[in-house]
N, C-alpha and C. Protein backbone atom coordinates (compact mmCIF):
# COMPACT_ATOMS: atom_id res chain seq x y z
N UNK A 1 -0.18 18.57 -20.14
CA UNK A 1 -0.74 17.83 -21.24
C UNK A 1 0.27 17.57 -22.34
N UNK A 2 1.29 18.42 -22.26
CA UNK A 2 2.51 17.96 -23.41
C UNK A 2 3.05 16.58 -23.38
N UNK A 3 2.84 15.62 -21.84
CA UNK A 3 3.28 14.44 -21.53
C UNK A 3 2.53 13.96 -22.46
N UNK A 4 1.41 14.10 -23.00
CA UNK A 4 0.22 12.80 -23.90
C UNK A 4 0.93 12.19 -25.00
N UNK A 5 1.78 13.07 -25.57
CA UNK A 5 2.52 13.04 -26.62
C UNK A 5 3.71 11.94 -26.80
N UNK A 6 4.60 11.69 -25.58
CA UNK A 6 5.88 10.76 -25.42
C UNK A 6 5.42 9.79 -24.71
N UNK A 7 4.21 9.66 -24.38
CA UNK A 7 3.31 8.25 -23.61
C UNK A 7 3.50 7.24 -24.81
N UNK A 8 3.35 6.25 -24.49
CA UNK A 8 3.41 5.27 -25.17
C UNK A 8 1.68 4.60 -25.06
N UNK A 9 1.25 3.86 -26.44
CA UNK A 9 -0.40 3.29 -26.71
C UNK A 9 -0.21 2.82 -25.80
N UNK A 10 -1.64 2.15 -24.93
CA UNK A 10 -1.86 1.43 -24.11
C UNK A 10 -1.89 -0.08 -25.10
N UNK A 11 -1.19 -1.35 -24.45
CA UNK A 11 -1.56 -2.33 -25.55
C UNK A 11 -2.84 -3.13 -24.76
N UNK A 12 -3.33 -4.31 -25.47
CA UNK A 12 -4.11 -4.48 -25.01
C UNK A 12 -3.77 -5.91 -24.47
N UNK A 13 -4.93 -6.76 -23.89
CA UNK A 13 -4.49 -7.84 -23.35
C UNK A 13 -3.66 -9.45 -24.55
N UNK A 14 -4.66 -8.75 -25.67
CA UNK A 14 -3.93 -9.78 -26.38
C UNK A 14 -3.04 -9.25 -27.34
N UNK A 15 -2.30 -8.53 -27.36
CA UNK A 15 -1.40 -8.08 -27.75
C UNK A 15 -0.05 -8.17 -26.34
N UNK A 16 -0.19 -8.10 -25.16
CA UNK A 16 0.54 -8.37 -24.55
C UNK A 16 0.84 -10.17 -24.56
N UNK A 17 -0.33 -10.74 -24.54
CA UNK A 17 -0.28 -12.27 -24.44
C UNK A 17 0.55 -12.86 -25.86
N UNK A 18 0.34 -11.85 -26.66
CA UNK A 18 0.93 -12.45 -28.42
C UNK A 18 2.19 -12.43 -27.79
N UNK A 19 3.02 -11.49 -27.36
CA UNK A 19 4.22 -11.04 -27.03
C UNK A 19 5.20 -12.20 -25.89
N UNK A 20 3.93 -12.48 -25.43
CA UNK A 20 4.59 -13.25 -24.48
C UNK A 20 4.73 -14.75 -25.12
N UNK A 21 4.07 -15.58 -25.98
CA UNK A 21 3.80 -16.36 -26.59
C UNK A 21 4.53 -16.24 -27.39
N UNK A 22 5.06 -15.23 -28.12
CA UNK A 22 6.34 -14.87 -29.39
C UNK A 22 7.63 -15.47 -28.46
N UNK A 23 7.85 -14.87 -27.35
CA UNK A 23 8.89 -15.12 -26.11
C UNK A 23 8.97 -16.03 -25.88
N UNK A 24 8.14 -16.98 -25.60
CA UNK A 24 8.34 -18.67 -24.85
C UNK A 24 8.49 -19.30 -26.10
N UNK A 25 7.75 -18.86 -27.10
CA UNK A 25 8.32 -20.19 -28.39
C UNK A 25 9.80 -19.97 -29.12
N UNK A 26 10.07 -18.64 -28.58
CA UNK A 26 12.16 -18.56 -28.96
C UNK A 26 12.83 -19.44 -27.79
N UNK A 27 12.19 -18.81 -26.68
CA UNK A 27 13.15 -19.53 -25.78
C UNK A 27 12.75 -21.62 -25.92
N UNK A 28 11.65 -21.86 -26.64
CA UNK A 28 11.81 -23.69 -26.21
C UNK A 28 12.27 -23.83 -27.47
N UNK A 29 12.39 -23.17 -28.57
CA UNK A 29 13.46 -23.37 -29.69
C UNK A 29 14.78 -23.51 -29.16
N UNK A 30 15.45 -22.67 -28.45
CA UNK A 30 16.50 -22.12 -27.70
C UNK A 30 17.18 -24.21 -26.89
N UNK A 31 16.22 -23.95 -26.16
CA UNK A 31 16.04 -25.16 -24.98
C UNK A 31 16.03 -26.20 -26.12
N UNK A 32 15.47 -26.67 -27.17
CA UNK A 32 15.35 -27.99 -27.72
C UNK A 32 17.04 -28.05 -28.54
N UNK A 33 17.15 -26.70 -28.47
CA UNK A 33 18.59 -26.58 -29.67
C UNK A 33 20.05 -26.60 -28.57
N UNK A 34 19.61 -26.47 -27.36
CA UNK A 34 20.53 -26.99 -26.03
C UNK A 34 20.74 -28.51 -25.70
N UNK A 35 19.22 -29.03 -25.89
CA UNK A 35 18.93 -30.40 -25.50
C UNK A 35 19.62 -31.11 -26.29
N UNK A 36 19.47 -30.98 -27.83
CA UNK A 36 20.34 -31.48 -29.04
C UNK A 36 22.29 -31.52 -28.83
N UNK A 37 22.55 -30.63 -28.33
CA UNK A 37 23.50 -30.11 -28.22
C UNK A 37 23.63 -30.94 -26.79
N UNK A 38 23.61 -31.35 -25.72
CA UNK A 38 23.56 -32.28 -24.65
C UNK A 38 23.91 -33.31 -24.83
N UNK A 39 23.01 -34.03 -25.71
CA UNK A 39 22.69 -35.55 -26.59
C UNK A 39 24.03 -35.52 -26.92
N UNK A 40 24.81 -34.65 -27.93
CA UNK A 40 25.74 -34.92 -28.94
C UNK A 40 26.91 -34.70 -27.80
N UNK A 41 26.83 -34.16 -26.91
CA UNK A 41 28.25 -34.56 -25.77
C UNK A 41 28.14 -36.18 -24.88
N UNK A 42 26.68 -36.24 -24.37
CA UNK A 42 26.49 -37.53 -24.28
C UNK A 42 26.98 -38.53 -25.05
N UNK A 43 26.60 -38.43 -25.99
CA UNK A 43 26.97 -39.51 -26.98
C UNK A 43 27.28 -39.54 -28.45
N UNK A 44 28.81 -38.91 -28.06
CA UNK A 44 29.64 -38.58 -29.16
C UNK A 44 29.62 -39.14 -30.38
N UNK A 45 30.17 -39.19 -31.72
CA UNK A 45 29.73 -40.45 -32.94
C UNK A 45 31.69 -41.01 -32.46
N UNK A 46 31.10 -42.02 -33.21
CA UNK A 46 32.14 -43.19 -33.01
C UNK A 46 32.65 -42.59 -34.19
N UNK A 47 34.20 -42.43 -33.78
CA UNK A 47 35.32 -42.00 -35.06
C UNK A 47 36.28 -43.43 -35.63
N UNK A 48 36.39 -43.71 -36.83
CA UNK A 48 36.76 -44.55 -37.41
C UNK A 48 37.51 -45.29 -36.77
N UNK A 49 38.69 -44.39 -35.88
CA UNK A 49 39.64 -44.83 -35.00
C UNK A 49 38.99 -45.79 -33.85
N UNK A 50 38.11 -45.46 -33.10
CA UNK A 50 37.10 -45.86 -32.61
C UNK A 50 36.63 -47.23 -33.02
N UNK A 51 36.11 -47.23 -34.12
CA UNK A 51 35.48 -48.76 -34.75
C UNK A 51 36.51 -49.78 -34.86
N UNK A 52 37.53 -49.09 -35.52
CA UNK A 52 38.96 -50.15 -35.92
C UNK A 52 39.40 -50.81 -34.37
N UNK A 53 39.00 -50.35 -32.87
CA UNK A 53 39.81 -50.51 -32.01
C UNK A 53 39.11 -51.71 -31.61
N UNK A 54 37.54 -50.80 -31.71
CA UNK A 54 36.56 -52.06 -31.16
C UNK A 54 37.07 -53.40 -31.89
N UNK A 55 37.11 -53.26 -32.74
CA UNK A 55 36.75 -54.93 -34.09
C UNK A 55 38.19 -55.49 -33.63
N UNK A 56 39.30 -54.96 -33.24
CA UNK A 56 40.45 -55.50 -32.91
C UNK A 56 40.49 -55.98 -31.57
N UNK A 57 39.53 -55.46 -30.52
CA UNK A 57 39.79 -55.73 -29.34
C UNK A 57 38.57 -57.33 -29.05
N UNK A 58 37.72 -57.51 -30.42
CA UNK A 58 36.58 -58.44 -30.74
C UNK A 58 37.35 -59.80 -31.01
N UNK A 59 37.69 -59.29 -32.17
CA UNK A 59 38.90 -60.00 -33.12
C UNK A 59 39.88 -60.73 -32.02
N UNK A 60 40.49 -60.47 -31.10
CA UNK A 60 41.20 -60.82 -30.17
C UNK A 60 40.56 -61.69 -29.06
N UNK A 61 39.28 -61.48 -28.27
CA UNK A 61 38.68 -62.21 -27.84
C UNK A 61 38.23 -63.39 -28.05
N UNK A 62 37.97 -63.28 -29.62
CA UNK A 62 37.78 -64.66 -30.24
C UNK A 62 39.18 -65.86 -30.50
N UNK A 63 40.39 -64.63 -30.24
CA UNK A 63 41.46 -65.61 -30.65
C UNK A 63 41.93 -65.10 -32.12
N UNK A 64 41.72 -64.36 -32.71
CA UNK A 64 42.05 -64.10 -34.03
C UNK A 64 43.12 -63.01 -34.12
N UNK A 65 44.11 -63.66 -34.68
CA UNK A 65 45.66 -62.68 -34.74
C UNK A 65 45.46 -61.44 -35.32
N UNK A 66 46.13 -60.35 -35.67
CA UNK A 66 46.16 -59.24 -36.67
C UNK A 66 46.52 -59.46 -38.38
N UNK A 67 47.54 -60.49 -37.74
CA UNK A 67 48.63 -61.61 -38.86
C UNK A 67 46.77 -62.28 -40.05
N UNK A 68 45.73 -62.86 -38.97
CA UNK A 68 44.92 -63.23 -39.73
C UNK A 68 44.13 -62.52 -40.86
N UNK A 69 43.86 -61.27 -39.92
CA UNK A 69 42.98 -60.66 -40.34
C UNK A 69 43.50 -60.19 -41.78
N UNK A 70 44.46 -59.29 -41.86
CA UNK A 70 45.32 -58.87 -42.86
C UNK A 70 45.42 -60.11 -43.48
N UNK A 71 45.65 -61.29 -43.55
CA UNK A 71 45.35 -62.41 -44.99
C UNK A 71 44.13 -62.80 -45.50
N UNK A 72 43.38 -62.96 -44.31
CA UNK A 72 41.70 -62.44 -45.22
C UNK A 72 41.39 -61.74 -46.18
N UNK A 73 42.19 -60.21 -45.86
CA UNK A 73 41.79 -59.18 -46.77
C UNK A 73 42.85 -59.19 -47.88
N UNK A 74 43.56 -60.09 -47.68
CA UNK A 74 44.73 -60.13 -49.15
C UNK A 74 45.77 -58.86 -49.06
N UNK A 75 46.15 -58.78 -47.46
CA UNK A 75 46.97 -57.29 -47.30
C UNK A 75 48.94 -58.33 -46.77
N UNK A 76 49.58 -57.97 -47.48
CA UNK A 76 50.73 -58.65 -47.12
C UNK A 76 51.39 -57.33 -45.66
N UNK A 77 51.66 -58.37 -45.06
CA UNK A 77 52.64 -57.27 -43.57
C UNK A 77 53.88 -57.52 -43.81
């Protein structure tokens, strides 16, 4: 009878179910904060370097020099 003592309460059913319900809503926090993290390797942000290449490689398609662009903006080369 000295065992009664280092037994652990019996819990009950909804106290096991709370527990488990505490558990699945860390882990789809977990999972949505992975998913986020997915997205942002998918589809990196466009770095300035990035934009400037696009608009030059645009700029060019149309026929428009570098020489132009820079006198538009009042930039001497």
């Amino acid at each position: 009878m000295a065992d009664t003592k280092n037994r652990k309460p019996n819990r009950t059913k909804e106290q096991i179910i709370s527990e488990f319900d505490s558990k699945i809503a860390y882990h789809e926090k977990c999972i949505a904060s992975l998913k986020v993290k997915k997205e942002e390797v998918l589809n990196p942000p466009v770095t300035p370097k990035q934009q400037l290449k696009s608009i030059m490689a645009k700029a060019e398609e149309q026929g428009i020099t570098p020489e132009q662009i820079a006198k538009k903006l009042g930039i001497n080369l």
